[in-house]
PDB file of N, CA and C in Angstrom:
ATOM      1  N   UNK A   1       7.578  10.044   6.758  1.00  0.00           N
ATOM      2  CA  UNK A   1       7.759  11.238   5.950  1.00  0.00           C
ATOM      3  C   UNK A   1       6.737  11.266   4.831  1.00  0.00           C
ATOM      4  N   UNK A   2       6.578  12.865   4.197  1.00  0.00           N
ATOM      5  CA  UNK A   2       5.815  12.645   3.085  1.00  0.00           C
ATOM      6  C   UNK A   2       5.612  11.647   2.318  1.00  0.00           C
ATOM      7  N   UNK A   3       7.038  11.509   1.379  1.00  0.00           N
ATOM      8  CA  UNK A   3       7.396  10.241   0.039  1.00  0.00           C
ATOM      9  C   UNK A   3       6.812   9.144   0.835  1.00  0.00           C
ATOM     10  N   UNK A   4       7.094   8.633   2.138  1.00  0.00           N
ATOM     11  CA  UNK A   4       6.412   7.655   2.497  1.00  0.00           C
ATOM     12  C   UNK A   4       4.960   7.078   2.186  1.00  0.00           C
ATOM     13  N   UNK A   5       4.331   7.976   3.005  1.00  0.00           N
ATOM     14  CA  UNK A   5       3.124   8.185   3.341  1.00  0.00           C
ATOM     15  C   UNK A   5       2.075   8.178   1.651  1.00  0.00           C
ATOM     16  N   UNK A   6       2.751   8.736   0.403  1.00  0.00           N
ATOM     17  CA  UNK A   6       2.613   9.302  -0.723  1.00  0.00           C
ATOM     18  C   UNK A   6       2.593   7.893  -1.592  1.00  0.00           C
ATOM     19  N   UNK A   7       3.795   7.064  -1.153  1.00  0.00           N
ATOM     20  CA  UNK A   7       4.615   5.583  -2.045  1.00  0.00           C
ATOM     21  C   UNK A   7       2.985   4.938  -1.113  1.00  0.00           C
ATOM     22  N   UNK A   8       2.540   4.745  -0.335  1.00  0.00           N
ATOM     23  CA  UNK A   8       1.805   4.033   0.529  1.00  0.00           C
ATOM     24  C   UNK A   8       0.867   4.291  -0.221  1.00  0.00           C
ATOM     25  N   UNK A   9      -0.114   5.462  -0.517  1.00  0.00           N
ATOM     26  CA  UNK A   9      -1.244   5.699  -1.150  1.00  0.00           C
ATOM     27  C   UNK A   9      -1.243   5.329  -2.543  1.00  0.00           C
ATOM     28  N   UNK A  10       0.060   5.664  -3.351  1.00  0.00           N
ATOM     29  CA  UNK A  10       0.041   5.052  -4.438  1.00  0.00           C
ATOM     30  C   UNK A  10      -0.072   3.706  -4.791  1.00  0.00           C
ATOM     31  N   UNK A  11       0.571   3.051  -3.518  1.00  0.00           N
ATOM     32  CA  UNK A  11       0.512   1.384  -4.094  1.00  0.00           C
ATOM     33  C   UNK A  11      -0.599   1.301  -3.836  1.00  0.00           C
ATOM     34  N   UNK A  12      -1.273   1.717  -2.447  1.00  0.00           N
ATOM     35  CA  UNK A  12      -2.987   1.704  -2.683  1.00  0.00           C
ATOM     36  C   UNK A  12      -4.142   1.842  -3.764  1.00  0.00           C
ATOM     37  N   UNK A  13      -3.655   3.318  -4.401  1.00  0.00           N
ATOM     38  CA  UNK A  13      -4.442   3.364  -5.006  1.00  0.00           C
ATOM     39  C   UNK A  13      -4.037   1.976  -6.625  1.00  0.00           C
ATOM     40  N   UNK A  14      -3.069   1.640  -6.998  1.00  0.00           N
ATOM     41  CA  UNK A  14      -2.900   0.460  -7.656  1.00  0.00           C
ATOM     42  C   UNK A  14      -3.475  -0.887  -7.316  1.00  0.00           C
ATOM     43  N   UNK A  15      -3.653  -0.782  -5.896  1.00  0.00           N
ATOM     44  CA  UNK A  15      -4.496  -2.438  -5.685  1.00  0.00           C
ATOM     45  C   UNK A  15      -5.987  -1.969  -5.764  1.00  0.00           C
ATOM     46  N   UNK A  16      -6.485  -0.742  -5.671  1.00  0.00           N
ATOM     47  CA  UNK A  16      -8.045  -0.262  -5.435  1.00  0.00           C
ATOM     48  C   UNK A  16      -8.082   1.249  -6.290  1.00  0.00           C
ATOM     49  N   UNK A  17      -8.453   0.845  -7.688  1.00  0.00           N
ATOM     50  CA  UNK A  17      -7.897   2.225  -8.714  1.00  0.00           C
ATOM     51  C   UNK A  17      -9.609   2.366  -8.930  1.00  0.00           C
ATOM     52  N   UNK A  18      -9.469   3.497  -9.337  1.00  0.00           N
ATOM     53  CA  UNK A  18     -10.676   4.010  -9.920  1.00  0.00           C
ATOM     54  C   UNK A  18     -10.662   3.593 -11.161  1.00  0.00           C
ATOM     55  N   UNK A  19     -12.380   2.739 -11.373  1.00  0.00           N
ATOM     56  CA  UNK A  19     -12.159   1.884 -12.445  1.00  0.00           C
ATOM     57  C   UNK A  19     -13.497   2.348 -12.789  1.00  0.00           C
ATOM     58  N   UNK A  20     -14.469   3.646 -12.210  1.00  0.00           N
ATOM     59  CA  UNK A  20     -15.819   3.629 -12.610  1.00  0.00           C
ATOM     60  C   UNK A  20     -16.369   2.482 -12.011  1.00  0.00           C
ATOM     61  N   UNK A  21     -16.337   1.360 -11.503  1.00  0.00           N
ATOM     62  CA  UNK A  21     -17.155   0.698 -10.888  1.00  0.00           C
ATOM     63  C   UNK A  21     -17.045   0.504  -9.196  1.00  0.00           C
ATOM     64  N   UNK A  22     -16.600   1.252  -8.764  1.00  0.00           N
ATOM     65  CA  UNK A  22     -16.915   2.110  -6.745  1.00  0.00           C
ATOM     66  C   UNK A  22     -15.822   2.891  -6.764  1.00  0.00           C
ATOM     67  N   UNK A  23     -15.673   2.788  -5.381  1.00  0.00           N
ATOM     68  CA  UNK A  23     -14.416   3.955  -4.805  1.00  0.00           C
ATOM     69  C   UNK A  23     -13.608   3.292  -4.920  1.00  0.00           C
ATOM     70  N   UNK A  24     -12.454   4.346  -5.101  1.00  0.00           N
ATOM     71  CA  UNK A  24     -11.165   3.878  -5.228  1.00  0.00           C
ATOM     72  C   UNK A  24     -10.625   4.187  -3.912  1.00  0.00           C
ATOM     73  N   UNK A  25      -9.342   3.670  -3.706  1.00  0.00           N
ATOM     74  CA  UNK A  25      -8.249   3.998  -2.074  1.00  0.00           C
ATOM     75  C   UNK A  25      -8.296   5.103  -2.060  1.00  0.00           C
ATOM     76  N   UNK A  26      -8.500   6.292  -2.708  1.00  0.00           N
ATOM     77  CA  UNK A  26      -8.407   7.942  -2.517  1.00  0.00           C
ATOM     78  C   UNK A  26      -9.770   8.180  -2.001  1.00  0.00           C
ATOM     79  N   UNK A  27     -10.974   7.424  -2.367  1.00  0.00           N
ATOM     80  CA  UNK A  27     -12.244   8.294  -2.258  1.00  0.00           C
ATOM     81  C   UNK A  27     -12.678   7.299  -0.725  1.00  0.00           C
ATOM     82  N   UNK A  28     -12.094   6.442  -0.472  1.00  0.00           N
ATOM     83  CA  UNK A  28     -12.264   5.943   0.840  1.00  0.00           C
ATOM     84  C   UNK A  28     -11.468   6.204   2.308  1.00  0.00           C
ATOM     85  N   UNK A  29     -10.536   6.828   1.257  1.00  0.00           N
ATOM     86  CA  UNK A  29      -9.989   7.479   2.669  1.00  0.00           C
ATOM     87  C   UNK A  29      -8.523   5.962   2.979  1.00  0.00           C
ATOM     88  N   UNK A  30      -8.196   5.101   2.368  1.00  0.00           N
ATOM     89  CA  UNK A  30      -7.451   4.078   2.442  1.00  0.00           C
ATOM     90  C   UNK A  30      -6.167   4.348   3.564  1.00  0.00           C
ATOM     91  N   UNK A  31      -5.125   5.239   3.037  1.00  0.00           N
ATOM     92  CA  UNK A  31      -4.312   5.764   3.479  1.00  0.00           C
ATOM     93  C   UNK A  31      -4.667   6.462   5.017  1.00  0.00           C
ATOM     94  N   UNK A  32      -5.593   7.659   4.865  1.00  0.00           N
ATOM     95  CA  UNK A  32      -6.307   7.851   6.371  1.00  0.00           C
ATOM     96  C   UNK A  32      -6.062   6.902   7.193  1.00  0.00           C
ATOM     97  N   UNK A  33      -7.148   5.859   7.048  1.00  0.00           N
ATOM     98  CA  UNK A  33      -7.579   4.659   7.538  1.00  0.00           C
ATOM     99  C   UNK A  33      -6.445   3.773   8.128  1.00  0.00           C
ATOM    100  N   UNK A  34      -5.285   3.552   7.311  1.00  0.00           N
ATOM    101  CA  UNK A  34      -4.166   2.970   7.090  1.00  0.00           C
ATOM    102  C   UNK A  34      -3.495   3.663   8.584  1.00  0.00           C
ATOM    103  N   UNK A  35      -3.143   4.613   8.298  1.00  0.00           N
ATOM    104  CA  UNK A  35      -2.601   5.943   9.632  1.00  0.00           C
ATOM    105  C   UNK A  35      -3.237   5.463  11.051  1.00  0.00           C
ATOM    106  N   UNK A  36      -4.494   5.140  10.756  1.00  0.00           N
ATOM    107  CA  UNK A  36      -5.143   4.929  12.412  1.00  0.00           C
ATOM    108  C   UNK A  36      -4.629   3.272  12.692  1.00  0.00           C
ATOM    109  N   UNK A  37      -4.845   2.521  11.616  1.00  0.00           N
ATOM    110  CA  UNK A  37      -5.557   1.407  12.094  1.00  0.00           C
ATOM    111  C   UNK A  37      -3.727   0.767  12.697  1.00  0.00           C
ATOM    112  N   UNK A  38      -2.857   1.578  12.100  1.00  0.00           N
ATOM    113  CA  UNK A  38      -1.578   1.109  12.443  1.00  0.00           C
ATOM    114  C   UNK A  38      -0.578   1.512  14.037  1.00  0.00           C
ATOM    115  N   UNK A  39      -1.611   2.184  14.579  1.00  0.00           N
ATOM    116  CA  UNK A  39      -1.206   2.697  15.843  1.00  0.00           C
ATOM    117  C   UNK A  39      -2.323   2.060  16.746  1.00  0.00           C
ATOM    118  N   UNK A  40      -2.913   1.146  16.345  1.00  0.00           N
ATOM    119  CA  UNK A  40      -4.230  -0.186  17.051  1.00  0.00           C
ATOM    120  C   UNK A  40      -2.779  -1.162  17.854  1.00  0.00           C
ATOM    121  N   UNK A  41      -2.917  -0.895  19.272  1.00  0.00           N
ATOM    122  CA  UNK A  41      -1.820  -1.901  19.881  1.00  0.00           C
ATOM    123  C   UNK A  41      -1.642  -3.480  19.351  1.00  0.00           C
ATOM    124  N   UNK A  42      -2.971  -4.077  18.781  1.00  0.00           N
ATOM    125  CA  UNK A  42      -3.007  -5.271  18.802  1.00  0.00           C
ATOM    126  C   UNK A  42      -2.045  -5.646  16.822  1.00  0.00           C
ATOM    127  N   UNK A  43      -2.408  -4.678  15.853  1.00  0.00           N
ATOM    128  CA  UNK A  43      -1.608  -4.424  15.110  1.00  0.00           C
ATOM    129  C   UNK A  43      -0.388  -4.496  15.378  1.00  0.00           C
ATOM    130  N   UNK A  44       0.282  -3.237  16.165  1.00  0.00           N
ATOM    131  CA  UNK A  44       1.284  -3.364  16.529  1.00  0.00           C
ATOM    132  C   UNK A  44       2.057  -4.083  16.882  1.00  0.00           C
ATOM    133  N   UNK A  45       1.407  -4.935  17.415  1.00  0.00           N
ATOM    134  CA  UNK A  45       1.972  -6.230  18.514  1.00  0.00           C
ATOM    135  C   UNK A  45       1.797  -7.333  17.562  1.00  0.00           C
ATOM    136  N   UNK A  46       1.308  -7.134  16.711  1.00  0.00           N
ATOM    137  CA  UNK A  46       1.706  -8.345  15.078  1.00  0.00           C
ATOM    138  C   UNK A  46       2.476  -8.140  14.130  1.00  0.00           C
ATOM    139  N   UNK A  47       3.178  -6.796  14.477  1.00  0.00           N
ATOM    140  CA  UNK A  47       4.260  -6.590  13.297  1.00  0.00           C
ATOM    141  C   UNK A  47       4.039  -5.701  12.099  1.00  0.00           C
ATOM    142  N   UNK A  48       2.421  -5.591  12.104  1.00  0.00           N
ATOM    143  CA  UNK A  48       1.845  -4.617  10.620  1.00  0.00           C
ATOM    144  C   UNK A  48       2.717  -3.717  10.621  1.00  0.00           C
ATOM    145  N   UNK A  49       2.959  -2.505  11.243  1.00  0.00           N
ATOM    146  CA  UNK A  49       3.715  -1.703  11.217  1.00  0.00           C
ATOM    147  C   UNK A  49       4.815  -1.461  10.018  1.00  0.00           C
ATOM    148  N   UNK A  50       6.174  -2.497  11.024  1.00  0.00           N
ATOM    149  CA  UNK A  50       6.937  -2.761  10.772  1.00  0.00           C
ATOM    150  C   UNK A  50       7.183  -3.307   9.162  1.00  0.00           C
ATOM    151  N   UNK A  51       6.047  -4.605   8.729  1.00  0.00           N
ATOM    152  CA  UNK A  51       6.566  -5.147   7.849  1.00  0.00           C
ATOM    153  C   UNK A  51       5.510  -3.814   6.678  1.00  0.00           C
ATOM    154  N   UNK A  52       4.663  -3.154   6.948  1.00  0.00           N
ATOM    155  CA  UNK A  52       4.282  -2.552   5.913  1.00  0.00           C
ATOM    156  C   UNK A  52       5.095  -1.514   5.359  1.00  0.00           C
ATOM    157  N   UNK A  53       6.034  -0.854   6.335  1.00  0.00           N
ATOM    158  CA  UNK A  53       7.128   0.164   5.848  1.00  0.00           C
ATOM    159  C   UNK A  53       7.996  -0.582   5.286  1.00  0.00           C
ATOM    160  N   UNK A  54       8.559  -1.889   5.408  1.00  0.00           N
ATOM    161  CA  UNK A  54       9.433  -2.761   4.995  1.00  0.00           C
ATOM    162  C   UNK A  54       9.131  -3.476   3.542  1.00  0.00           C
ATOM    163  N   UNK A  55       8.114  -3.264   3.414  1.00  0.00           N
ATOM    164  CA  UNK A  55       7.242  -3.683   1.793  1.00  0.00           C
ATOM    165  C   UNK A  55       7.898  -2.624   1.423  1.00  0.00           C
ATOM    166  N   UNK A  56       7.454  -1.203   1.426  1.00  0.00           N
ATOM    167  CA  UNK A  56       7.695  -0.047   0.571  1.00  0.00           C
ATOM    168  C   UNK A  56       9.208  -0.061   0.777  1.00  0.00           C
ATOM    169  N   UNK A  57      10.212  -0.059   1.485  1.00  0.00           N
ATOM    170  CA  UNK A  57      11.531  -0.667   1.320  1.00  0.00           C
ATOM    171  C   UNK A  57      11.863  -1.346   0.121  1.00  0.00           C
ATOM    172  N   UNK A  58      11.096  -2.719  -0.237  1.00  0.00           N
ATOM    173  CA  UNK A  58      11.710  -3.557  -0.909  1.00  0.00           C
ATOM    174  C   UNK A  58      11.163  -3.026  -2.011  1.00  0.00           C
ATOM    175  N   UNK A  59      10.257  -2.460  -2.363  1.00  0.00           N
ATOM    176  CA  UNK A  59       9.711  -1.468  -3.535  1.00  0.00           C
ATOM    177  C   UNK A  59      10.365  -0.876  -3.935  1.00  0.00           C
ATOM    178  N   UNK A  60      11.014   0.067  -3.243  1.00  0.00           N
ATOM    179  CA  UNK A  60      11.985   1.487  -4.065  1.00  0.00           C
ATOM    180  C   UNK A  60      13.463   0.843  -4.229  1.00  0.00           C
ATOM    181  N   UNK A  61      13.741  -0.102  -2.925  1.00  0.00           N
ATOM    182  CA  UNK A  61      15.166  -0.747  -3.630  1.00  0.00           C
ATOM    183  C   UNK A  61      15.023  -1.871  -4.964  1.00  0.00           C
ATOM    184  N   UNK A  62      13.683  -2.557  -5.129  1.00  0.00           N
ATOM    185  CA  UNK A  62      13.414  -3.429  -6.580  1.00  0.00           C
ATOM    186  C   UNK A  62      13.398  -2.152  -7.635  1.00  0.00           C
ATOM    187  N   UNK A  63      12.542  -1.015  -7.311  1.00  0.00           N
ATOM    188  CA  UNK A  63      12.553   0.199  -8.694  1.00  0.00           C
ATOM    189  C   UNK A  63      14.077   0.589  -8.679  1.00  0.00           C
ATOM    190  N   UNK A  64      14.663   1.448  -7.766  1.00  0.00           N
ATOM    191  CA  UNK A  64      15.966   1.211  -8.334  1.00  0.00           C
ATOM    192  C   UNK A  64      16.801   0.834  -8.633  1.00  0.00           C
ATOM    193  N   UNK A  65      17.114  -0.587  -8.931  1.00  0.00           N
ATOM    194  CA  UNK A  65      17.847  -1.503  -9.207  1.00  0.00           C
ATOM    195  C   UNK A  65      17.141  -2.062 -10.355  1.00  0.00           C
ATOM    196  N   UNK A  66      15.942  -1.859 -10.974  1.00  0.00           N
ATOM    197  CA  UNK A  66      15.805  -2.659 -12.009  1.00  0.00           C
ATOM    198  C   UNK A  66      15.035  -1.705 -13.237  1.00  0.00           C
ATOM    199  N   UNK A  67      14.787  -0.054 -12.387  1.00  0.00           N
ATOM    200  CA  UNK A  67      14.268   0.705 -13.243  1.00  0.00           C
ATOM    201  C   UNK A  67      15.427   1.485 -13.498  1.00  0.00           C
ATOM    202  N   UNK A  68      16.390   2.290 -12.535  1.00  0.00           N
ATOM    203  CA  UNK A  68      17.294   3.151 -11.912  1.00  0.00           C
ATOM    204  C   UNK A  68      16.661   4.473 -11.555  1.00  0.00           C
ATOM    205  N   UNK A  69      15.585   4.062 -10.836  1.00  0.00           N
ATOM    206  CA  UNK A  69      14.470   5.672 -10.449  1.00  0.00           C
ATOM    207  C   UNK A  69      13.827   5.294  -9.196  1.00  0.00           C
ATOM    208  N   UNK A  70      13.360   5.697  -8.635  1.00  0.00           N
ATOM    209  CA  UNK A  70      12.584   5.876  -6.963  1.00  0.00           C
ATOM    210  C   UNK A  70      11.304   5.365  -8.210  1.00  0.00           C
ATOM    211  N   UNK A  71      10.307   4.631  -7.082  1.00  0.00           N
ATOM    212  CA  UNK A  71       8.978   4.025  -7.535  1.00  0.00           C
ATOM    213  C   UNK A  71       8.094   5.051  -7.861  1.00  0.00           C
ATOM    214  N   UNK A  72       8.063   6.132  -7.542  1.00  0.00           N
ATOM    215  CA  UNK A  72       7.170   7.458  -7.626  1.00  0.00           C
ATOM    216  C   UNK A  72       7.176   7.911  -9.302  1.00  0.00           C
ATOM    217  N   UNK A  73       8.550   7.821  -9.317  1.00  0.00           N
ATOM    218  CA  UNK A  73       8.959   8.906 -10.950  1.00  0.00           C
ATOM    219  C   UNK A  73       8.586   7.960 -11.884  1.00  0.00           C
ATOM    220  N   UNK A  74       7.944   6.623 -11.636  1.00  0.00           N
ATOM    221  CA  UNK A  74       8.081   6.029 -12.852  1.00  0.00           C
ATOM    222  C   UNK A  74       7.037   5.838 -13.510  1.00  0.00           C
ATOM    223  N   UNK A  75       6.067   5.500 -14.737  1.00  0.00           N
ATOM    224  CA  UNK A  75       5.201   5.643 -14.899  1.00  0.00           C
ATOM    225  C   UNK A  75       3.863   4.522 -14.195  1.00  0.00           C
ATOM    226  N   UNK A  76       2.685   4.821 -14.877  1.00  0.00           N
ATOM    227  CA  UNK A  76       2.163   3.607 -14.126  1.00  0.00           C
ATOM    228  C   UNK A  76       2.362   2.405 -14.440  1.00  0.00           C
ATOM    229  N   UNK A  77       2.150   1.897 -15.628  1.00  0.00           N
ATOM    230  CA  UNK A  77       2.744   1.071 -16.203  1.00  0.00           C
ATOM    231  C   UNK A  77       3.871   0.527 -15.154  1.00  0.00           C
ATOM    232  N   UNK A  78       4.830   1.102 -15.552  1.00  0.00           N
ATOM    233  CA  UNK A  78       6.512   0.532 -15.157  1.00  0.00           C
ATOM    234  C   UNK A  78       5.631   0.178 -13.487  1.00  0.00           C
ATOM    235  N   UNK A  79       5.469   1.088 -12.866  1.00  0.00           N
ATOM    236  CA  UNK A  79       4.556   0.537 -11.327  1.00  0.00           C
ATOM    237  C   UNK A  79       4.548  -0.445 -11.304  1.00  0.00           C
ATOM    238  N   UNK A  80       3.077  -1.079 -11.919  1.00  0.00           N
ATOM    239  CA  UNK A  80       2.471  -2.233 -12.152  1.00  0.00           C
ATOM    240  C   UNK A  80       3.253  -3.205 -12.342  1.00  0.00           C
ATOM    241  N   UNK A  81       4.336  -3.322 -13.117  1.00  0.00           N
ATOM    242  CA  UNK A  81       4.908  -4.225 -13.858  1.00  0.00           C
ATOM    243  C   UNK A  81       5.818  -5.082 -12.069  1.00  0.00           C
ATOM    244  N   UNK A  82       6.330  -3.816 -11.570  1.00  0.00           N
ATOM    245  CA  UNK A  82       7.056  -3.858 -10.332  1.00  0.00           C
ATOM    246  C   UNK A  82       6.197  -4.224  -8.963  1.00  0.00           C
ATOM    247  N   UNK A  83       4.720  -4.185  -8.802  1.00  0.00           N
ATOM    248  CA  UNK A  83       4.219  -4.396  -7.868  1.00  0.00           C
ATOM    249  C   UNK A  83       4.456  -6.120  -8.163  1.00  0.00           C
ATOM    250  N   UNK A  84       3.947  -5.933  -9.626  1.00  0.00           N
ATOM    251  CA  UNK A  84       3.351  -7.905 -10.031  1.00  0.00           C
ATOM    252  C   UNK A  84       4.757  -8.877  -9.396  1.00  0.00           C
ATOM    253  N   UNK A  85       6.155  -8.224  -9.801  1.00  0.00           N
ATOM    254  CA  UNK A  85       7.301  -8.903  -9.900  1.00  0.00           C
ATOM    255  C   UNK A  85       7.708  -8.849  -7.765  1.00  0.00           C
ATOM    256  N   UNK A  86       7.141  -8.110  -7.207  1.00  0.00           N
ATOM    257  CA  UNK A  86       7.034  -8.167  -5.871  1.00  0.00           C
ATOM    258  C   UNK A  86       6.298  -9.146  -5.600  1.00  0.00           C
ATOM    259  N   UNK A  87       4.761  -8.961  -5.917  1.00  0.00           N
ATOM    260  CA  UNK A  87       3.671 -10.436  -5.497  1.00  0.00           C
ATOM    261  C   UNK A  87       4.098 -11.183  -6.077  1.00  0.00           C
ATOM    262  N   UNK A  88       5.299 -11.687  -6.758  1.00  0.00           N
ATOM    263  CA  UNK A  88       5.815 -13.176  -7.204  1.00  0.00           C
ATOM    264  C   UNK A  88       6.492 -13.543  -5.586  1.00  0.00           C
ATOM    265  N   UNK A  89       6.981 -13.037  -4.917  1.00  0.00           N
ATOM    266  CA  UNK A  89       7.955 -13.335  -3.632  1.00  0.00           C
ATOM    267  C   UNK A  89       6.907 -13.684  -2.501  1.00  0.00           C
ATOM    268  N   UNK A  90       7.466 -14.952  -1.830  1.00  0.00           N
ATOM    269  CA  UNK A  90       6.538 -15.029  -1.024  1.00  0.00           C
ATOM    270  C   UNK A  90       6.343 -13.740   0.159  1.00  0.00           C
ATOM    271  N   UNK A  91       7.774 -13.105   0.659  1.00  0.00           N
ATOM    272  CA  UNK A  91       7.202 -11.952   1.787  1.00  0.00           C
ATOM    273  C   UNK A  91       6.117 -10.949   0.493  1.00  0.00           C
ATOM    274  N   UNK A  92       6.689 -10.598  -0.749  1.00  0.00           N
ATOM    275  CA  UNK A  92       6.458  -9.530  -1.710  1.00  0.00           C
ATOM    276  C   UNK A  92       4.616  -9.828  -1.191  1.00  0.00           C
ATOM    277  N   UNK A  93       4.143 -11.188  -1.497  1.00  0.00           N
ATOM    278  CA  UNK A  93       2.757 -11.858  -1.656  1.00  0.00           C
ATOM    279  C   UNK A  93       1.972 -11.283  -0.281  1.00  0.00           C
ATOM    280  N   UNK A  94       2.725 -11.310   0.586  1.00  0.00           N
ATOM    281  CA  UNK A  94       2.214 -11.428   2.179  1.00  0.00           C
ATOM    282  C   UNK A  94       2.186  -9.804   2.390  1.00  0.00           C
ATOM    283  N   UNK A  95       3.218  -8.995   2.229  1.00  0.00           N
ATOM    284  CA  UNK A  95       2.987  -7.641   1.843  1.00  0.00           C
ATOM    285  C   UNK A  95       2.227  -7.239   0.883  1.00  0.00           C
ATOM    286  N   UNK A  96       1.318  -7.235   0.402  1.00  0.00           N
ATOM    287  CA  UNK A  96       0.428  -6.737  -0.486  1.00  0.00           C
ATOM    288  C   UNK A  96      -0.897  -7.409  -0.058  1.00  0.00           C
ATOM    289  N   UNK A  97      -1.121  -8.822   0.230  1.00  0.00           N
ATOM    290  CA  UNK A  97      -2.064  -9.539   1.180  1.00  0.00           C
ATOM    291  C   UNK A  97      -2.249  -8.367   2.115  1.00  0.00           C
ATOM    292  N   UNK A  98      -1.333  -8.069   3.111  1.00  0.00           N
ATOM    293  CA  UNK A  98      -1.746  -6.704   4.569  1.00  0.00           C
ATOM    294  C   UNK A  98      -2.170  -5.751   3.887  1.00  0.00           C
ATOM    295  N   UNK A  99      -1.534  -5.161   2.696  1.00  0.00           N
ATOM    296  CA  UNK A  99      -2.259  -3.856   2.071  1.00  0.00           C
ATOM    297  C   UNK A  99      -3.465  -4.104   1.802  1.00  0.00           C
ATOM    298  N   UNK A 100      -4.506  -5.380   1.165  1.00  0.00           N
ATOM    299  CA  UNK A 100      -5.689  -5.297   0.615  1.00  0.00           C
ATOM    300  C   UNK A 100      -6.168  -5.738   1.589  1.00  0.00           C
ATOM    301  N   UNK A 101      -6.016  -5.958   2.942  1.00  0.00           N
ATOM    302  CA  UNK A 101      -6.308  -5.898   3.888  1.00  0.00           C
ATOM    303  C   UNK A 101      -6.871  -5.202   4.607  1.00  0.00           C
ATOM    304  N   UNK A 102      -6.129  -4.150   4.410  1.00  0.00           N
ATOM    305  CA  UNK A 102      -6.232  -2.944   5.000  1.00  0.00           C
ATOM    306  C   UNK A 102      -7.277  -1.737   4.292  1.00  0.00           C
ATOM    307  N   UNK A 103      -6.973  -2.506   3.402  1.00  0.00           N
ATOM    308  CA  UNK A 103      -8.184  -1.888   2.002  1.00  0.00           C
ATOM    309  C   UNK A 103      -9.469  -2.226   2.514  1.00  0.00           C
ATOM    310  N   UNK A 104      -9.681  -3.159   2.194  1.00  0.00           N
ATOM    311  CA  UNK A 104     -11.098  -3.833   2.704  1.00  0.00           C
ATOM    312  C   UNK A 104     -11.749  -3.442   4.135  1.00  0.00           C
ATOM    313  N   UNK A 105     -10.920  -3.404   5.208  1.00  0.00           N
ATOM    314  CA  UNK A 105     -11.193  -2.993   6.248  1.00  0.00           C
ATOM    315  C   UNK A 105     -11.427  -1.317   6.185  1.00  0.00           C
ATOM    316  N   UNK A 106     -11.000  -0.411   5.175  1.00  0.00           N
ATOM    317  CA  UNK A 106     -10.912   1.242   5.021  1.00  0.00           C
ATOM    318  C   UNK A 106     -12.429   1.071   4.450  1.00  0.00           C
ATOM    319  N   UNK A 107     -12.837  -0.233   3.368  1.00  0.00           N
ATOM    320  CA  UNK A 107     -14.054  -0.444   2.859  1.00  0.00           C
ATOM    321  C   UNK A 107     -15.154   0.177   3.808  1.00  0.00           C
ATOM    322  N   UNK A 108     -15.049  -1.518   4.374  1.00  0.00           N
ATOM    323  CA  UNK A 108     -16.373  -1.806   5.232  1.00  0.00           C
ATOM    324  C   UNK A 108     -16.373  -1.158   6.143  1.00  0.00           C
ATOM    325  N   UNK A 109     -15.643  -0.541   7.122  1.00  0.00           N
ATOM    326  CA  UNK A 109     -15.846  -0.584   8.336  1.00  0.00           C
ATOM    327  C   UNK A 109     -16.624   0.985   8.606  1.00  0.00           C
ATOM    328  N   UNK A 110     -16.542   1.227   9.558  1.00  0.00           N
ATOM    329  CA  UNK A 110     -17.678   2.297  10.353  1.00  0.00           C
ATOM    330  C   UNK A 110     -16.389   3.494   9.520  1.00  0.00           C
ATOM    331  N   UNK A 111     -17.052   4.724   9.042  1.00  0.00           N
ATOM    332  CA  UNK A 111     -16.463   5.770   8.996  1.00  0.00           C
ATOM    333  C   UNK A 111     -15.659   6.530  10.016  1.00  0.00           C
ATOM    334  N   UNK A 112     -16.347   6.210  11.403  1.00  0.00           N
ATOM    335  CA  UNK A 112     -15.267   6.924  12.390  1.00  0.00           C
ATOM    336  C   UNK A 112     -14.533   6.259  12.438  1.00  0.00           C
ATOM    337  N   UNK A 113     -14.165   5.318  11.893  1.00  0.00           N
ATOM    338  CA  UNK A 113     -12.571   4.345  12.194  1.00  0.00           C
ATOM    339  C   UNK A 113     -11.683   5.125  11.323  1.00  0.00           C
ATOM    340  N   UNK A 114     -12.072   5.959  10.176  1.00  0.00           N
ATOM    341  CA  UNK A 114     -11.257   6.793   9.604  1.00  0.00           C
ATOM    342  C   UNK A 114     -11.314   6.428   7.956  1.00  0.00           C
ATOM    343  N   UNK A 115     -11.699   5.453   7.847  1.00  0.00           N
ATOM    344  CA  UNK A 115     -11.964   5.266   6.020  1.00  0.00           C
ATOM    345  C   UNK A 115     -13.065   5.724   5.435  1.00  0.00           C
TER     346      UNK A 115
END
């Protein structure tokens, strides 16, 4: 769904922000990229999928339970504070590892792959 797809680009654009020094996850197309590279059978058949919707899961149930708001409404700040307290967990660590993953690969790779 939208909010999905939306919570996905945002945590993106938080691991790869526009900082004036390159592109950020919006100007690379991250999310795009993200969309293709997750319907790649061999992906599939490792679980990306699965555990990357399951990150943003444990995201909006950590924001509401410790903010009392969906991860979207909150500021950036409060975000941040909630991504960091995720990469303390080892799955939290390993989910965000696949996201800058996926980053890097939206980087480098050939434009027709979609980044």
């Amino acid at each position: 769904t939208f909010s999905i797809s939306y919570k996905f680009s945002n945590v993106q654009q938080h691991l790869l922000p526009d900082d004036g020094d390159g592109p950020d996850a919006k100007a690379i197309n991250a999310y795009g990229y993200l969309e293709f590279a997750l319907t790649d059978a061999k992906n599939i058949a490792d679980g990306d999928p699965e555990y990357i919707v399951k990150g943003i899961g444990w995201l909006e149930d950590l924001s509401k339970q410790s903010q009392g708001d969906s991860f979207l409404k909150l500021p950036q700040d409060k975000q941040s504070q909630l991504l960091e307290r995720i990469a303390a967990s080892s799955p939290g660590e390993n989910w965000l590892s696949l996201l800058i993953y996926y980053l890097t690969e939206a980087l480098l790779l050939d434009p027709i792959y979609g980044g």
